[in-house]
Structures are given as structure tokens and as C-alpha cells.
Protein backbone atom coordinates (compact mmCIF):
# COMPACT_ATOMS: atom_id res chain seq x y z
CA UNK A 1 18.22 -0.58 30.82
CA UNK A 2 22.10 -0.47 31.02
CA UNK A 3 22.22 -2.06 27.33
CA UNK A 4 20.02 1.11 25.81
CA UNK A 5 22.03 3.24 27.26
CA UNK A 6 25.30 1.62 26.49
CA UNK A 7 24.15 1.08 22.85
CA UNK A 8 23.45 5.01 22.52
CA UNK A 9 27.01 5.59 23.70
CA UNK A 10 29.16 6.64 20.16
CA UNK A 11 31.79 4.62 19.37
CA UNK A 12 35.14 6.32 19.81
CA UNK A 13 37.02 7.17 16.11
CA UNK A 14 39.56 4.37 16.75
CA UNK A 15 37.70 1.66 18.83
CA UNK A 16 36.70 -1.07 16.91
CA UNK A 17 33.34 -2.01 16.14
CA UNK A 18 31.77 -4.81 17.50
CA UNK A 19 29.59 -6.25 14.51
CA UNK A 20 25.88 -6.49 16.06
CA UNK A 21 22.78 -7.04 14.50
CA UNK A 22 22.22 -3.10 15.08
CA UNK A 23 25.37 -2.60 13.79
CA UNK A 24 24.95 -4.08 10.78
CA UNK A 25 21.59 -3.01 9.79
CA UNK A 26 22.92 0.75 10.50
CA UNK A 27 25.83 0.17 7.93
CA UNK A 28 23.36 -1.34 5.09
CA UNK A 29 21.31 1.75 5.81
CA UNK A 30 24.66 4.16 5.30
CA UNK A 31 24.93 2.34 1.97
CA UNK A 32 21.41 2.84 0.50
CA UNK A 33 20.77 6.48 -1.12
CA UNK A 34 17.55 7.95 0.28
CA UNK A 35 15.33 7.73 -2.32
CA UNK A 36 15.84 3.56 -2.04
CA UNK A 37 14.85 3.89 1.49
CA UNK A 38 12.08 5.87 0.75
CA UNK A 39 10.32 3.91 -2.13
CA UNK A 40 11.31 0.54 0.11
CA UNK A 41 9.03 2.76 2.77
CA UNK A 42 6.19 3.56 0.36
CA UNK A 43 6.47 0.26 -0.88
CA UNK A 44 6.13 -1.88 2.15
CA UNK A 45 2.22 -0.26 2.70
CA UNK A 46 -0.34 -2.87 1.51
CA UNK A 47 -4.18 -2.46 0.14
CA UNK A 48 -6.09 -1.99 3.07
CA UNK A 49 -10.01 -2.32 3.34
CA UNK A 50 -12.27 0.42 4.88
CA UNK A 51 -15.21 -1.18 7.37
CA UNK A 52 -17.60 0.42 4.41
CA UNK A 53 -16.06 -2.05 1.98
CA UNK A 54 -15.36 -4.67 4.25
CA UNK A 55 -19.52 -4.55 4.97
CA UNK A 56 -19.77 -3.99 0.81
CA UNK A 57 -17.94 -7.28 0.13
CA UNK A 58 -19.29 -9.67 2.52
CA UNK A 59 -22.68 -7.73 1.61
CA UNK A 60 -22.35 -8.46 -2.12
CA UNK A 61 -21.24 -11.31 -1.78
CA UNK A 62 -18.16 -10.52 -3.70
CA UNK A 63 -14.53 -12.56 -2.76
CA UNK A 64 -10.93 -11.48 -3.54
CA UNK A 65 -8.22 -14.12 -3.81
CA UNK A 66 -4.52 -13.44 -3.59
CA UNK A 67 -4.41 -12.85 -7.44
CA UNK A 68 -7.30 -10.40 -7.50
CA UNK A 69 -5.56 -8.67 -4.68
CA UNK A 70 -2.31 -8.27 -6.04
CA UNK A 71 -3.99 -6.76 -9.52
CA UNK A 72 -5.66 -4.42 -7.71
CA UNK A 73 -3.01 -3.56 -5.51
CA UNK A 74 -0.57 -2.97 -9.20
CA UNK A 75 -3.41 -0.91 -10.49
CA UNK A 76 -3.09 1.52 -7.20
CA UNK A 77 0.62 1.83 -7.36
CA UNK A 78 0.04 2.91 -11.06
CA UNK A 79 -2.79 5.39 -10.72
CA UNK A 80 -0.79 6.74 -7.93
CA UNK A 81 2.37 7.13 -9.67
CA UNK A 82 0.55 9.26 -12.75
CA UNK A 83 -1.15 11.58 -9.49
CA UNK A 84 -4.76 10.21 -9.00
CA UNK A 85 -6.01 10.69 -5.52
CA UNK A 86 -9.43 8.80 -4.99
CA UNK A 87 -10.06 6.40 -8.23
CA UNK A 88 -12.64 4.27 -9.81
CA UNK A 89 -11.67 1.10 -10.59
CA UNK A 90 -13.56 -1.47 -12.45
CA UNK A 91 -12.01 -5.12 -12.21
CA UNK A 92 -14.24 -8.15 -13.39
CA UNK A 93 -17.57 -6.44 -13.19
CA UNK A 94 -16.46 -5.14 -10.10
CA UNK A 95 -16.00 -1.05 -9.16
CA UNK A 96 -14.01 -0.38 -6.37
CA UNK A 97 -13.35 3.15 -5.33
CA UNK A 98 -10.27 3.49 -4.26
CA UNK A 99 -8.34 6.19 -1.90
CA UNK A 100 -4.82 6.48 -3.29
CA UNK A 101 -2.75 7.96 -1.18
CA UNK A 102 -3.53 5.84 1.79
CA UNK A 103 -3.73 2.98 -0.24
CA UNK A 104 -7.53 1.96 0.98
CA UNK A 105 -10.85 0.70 -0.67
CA UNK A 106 -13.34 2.95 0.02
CA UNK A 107 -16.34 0.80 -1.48
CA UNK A 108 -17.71 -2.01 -3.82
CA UNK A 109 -19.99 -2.60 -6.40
CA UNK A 110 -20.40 -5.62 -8.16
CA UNK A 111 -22.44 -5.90 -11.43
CA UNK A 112 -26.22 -6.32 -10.31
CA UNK A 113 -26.00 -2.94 -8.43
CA UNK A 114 -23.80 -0.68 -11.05
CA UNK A 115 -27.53 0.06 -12.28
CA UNK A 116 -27.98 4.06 -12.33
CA UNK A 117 -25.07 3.86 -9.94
CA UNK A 118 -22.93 7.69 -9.95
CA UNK A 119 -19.65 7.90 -8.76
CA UNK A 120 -18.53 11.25 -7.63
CA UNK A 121 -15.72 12.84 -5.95
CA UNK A 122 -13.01 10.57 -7.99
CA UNK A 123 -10.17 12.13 -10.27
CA UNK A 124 -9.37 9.28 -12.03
CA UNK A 125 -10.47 5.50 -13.32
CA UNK A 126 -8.44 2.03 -14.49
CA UNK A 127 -10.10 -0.56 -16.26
CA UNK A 128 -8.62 -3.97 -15.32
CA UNK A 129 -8.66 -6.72 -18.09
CA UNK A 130 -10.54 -9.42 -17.43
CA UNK A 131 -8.22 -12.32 -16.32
């Protein structure tokens, strides 16, 4: 208790400044403009997985590895960067709707059920290569 309150104590003009782990961390922060802080922020928030999609997946029997991740995780940073909101995208016979802005998979279809299958409600749509 009598370290948080010490450490919230300002350091006088001409004392000298211990160098602690706070310390230093504060200083590094001084030094980075805002907008680095803020797209280090924005950029720190992974690909997250509704329950819906998480059913959808195990459901469909459809697996992501670390690579299929990742691409879908670059195609979200770039519909989000030209605006989209909640997207389509199609990655190896796969469509995943996607809600940008908080970065989560809303849903899954794989091949055998994108029969007579209507997506609504979406702004925008990425076609992944095929790897």
C-alpha cells in the first residue's frame, strides 16, 4: 500500500530519477507519437471466434491452422482499413462472415452447404487465393 502511494508521489523538478521498470516504460511512452500508440493498441486485438462459429466449425467439420489464421486475420485488417464493417469472406471453399470492427467470426460455411446459401447484412467481401 505505502509503495502505490509513494509511486503516485511526483518527482520534484531537481530530484533525480530513480530508473524503475515504471519509470522506464513511462519515458518510452513520452517518446512514441500517439498515433504509434494507437495502431500498437488496435494492433495487439486478435481474430476472435463467436460461440455461433465456434459450434459452425467443429459442426462442419472445418479446421484452421496457424497459417489459415493468420490469412484470415491479414484479410480483416485490410477490409477494415478500406471501411467494411461486417464482411464475407471466402477462403478455400470456405465463407466466413466476419464482424470487422471487433475483429470476430460471426459464422462458417464450408463448400457442401454454400448450396442456395444468402448472405445478408454484409457491406463488403475478399476472396482469398487458394494457398
Amino acid at each position: 500500500m505505502i509503495n502505490r502511494i509513494v509511486n503516485q508521489i511526483p518527482t520534484p523538478i531537481n530530484a533525480e530519477r530513480v530508473n524503475t521498470p515504471q519509470n522506464s516504460r513511462i519515458e518510452q511512452q513520452r517518446q512514441q507519437s500517439f498515433a504509434e500508440i494507437f495502431n500498437e493498441q488496435l494492433g495487439t486485438k486478435e481474430l476472435a471466434f463467436s460461440a455461433h462459429a465456434l459450434h459452425r466449425l467443429e459442426e462442419r467439420n472445418i479446421s484452421l491452422n496457424d497459417v489459415d489464421k493468420s490469412r484470415l486475420e491479414d484479410a480483416v485488417t485490410k477490409i477494415s482499413q478500406k471501411g467494411g464493417k461486417d464482411s464475407l469472406i471466402m477462403m478455400d471453399n470456405v465463407a466466413f462472415v466476419v464482424n470487422i470492427p471487433n475483429r470476430t467470426v460471426v459464422t462458417a460455411v464450408d463448400n457442401g452447404n454454400l448450396k442456395d446459401n444468402i448472405f445478408t447484412q454484409i457491406d463488403s467481401a475478399m476472396i482469398l487465393e487458394k494457398y
